[in-house]
Protein backbone atom coordinates (compact mmCIF):
# COMPACT_ATOMS: atom_id res chain seq x y z
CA UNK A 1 128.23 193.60 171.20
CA UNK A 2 129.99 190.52 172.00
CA UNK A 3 128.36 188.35 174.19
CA UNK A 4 129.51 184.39 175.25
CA UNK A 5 126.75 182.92 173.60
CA UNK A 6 128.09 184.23 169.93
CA UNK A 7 131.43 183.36 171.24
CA UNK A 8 130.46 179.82 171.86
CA UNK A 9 127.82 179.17 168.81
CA UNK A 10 130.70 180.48 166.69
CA UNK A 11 133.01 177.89 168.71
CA UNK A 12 130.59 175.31 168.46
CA UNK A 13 130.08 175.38 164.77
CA UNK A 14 133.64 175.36 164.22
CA UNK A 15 134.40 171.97 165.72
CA UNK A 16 131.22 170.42 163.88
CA UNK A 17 132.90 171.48 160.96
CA UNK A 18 136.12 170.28 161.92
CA UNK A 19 134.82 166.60 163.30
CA UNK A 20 131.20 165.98 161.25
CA UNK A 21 130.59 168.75 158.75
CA UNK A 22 127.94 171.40 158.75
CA UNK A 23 124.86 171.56 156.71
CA UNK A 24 124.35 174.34 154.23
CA UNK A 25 122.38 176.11 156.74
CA UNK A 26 124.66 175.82 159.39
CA UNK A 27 127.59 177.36 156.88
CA UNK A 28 125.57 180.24 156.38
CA UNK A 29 124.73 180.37 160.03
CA UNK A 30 128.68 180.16 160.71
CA UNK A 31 129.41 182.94 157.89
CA UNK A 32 126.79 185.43 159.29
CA UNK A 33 128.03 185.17 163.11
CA UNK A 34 131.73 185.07 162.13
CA UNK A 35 130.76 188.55 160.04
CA UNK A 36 128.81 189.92 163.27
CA UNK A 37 131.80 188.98 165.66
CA UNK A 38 134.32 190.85 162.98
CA UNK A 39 132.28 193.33 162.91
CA UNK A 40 132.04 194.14 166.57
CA UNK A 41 135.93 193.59 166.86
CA UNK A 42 136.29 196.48 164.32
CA UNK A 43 134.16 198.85 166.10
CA UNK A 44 136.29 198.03 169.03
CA UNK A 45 139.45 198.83 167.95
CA UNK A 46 138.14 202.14 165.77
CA UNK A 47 137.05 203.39 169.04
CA UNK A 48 139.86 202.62 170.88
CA UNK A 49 141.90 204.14 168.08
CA UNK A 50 139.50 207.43 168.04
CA UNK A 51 139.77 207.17 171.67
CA UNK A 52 143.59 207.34 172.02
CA UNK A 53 144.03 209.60 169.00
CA UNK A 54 141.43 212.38 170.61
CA UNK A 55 143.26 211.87 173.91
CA UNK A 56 146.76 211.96 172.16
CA UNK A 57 145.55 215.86 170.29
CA UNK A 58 144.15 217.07 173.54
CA UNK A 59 147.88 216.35 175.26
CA UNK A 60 149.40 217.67 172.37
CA UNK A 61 147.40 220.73 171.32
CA UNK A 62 146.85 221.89 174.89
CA UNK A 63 150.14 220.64 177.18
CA UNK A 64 153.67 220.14 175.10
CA UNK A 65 152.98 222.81 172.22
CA UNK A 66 152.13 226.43 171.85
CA UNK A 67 149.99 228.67 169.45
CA UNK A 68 151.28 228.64 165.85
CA UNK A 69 153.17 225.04 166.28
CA UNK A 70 153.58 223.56 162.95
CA UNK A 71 154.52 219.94 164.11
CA UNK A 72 152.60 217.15 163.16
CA UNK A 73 150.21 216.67 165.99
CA UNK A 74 149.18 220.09 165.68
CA UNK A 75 148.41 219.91 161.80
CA UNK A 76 145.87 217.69 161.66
């Protein structure tokens, strides 16, 4: 999960960088949260995207087609 305090470490470290430098183990710090926040947006999105795509096969498997329908939706 994303919570502020990644959000602003994450922030923080990027305008040391930008205005004094980081130490090595700040980089490494920076590279490890930057790969945790990525990885959090990802799982977002896939389960938004499993989200809408289940909701999209119920509508279309159950509502707009009938048995034996051959279209895309219904195919997969």
């Amino acid at each position: 999960m994303i919570d502020r305090d990644l959000i602003e470490r994450i922030n923080y470290l990027a305008w040391k960088k930008k205005h004094e430098g980081l130490t090595a183990e700040e980089a490494e710090e920076q590279k490890k949260l930057r790969d945790i926040y990525l990885r959090n947006i990802r799982q977002q999105v896939k389960a938004s995207l499993d989200a809408l795509k289940q909701a999209q096969q119920g509508q279309h498997k159950n509502k707009e087609h009938g048995h034996g329908c051959n279209c895309h939706h219904c195919k997969n």
